[in-house]
Protein backbone atom coordinates (compact mmCIF):
# COMPACT_ATOMS: atom_id res chain seq x y z
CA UNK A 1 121.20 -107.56 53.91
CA UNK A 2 117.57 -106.24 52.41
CA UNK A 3 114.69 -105.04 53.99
CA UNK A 4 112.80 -108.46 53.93
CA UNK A 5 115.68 -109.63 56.61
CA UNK A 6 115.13 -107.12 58.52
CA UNK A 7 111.42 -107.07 58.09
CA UNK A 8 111.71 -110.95 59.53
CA UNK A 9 113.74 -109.68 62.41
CA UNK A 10 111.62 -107.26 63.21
CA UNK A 11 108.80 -110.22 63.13
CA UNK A 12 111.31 -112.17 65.23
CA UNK A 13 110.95 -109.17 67.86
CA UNK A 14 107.37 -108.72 68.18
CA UNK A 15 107.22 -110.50 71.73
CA UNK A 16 110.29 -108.87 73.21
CA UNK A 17 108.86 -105.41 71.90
CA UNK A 18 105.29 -106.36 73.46
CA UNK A 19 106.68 -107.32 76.63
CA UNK A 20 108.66 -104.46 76.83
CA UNK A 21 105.09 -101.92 76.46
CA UNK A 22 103.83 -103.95 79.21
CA UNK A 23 106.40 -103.06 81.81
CA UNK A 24 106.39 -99.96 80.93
CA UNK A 25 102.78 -99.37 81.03
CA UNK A 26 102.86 -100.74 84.20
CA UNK A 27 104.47 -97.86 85.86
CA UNK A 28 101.76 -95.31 86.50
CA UNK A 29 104.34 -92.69 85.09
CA UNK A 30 101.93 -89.87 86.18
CA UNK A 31 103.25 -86.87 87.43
CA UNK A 32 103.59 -86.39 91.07
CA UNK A 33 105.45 -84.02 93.85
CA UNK A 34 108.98 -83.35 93.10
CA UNK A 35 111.41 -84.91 95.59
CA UNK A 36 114.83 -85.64 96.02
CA UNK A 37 116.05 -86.74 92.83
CA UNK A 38 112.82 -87.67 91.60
CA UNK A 39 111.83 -84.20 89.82
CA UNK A 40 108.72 -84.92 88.54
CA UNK A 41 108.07 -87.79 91.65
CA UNK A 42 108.68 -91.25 91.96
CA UNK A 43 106.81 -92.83 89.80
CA UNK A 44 107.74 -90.75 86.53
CA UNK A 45 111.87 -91.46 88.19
CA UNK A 46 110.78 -95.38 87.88
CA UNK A 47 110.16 -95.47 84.83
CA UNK A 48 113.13 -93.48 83.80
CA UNK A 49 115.49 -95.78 86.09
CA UNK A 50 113.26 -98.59 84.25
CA UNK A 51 114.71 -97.40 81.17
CA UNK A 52 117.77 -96.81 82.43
CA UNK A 53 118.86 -100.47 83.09
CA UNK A 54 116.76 -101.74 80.03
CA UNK A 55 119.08 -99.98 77.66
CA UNK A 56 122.25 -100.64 79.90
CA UNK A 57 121.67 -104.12 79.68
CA UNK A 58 121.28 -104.17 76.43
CA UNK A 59 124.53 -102.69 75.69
CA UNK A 60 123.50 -99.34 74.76
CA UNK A 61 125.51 -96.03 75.86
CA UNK A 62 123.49 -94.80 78.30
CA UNK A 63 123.00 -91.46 80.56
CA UNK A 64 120.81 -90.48 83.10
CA UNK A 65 120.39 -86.85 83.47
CA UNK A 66 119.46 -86.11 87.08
CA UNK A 67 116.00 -88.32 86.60
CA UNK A 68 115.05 -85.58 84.18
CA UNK A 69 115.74 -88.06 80.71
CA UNK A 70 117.71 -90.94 79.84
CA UNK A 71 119.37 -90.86 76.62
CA UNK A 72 120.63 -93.84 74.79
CA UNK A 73 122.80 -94.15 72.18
CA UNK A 74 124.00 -97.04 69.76
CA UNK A 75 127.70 -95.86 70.69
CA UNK A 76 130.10 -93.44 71.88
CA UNK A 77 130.04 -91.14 68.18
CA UNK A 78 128.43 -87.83 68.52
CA UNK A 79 124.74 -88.45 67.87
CA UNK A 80 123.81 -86.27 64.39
CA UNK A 81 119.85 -87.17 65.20
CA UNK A 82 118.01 -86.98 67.96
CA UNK A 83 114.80 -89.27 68.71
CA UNK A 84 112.36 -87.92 71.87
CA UNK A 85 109.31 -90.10 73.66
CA UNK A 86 108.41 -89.25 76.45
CA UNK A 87 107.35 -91.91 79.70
CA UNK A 88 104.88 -90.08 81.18
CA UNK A 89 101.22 -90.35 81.27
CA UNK A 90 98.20 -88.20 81.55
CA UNK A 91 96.36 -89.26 84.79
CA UNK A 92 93.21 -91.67 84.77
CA UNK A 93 91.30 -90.39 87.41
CA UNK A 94 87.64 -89.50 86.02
CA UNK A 95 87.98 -91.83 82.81
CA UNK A 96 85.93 -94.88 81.96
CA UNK A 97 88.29 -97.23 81.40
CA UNK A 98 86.98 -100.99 81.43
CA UNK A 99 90.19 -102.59 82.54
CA UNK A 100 92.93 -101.75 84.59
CA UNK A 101 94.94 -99.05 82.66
CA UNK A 102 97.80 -99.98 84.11
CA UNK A 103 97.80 -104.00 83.14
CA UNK A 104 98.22 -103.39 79.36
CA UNK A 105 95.56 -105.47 77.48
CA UNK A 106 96.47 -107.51 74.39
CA UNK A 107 93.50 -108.12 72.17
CA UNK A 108 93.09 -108.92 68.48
CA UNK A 109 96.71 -107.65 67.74
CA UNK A 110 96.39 -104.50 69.97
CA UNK A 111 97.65 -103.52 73.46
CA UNK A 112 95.59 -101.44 75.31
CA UNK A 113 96.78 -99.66 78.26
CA UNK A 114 97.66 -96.03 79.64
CA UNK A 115 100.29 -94.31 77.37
CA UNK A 116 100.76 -97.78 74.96
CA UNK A 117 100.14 -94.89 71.91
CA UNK A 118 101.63 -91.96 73.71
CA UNK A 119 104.26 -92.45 74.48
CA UNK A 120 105.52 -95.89 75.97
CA UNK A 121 104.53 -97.51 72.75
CA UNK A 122 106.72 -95.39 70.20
CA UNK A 123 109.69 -95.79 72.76
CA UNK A 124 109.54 -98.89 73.07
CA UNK A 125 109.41 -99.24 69.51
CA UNK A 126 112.62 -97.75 68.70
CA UNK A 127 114.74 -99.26 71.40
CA UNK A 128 113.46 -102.45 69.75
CA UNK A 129 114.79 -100.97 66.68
CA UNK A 130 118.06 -100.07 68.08
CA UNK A 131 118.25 -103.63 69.34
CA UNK A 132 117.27 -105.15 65.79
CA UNK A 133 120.26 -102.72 64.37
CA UNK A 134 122.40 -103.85 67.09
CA UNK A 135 121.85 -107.68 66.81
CA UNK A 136 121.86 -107.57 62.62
CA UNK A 137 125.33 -105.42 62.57
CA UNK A 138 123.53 -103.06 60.42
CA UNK A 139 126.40 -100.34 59.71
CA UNK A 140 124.95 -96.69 60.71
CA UNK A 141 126.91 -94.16 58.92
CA UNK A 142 126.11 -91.86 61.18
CA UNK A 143 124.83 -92.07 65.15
CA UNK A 144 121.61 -91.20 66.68
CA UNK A 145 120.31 -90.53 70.43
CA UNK A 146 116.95 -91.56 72.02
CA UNK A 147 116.45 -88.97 74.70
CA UNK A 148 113.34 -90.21 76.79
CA UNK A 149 112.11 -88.06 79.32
């Protein structure tokens, strides 16, 4: 296996991985009142749970830790690296924006939408990698975590 098969893969993913920034950027992950096992409020518990069952159905090792982050793993091996995003967003109140921030936008190659930089877009990202790893049998000497939070 060589980096231009996994470079096609990767091409191969390009819709899964954009669908996957849309749902997340539809959760208005903005912080709100803590509540019962929501910490940082429902919304921001959403799309952890979101997450959550994303990665679980995709075969992942997967833990939830009190709604605080989810951490994913390729398998049960100690992780040796640690990978962090966070699914939060900054809120929108007061900003121009000239669509819905919250209905990512796809034009001319780029998604546009609340946190589709920082951070949705880099997570989903590399659980799109872990799935390209995953699906290819690439061996991984060693194991890593995604802790999203």
């Amino acid at each position: 296996m060589d980096i231009e098969q996994i470079r096609q893969k990767a091409e191969e993913y390009l819709p899964s991985e954009t669908e996957l920034l849309k749902q997340l950027i539809a959760i208005p992950s903005v912080k709100g009142e803590p509540e019962e096992g929501a910490p940082f409020g429902a919304e921001c518990r959403r799309v952890l749970e979101f997450a959550e069952k994303t990665l679980k159905d995709d075969g992942f090792v997967v833990k939830n830790v009190d709604n605080y982050v989810v951490t994913a793993q390729m398998d049960e091996r100690e992780p040796e690296l640690g990978i962090l995003a966070h699914l939060d967003v900054v809120p929108v109140a007061g900003q121009r924006w000239t669509a819905d921030p919250f209905t990512a936008d796809v034009r001319e190659g780029r998604i546009y939408g609340r946190g589709s930089i920082d951070d949705k877009g880099p997570a989903a990202a590399i659980i799109t990698c872990m799935r390209i790893i995953r699906d290819m049998k690439i061996p991984l000497k060693r194991n890593f975590r995604l802790i999203m939070g």
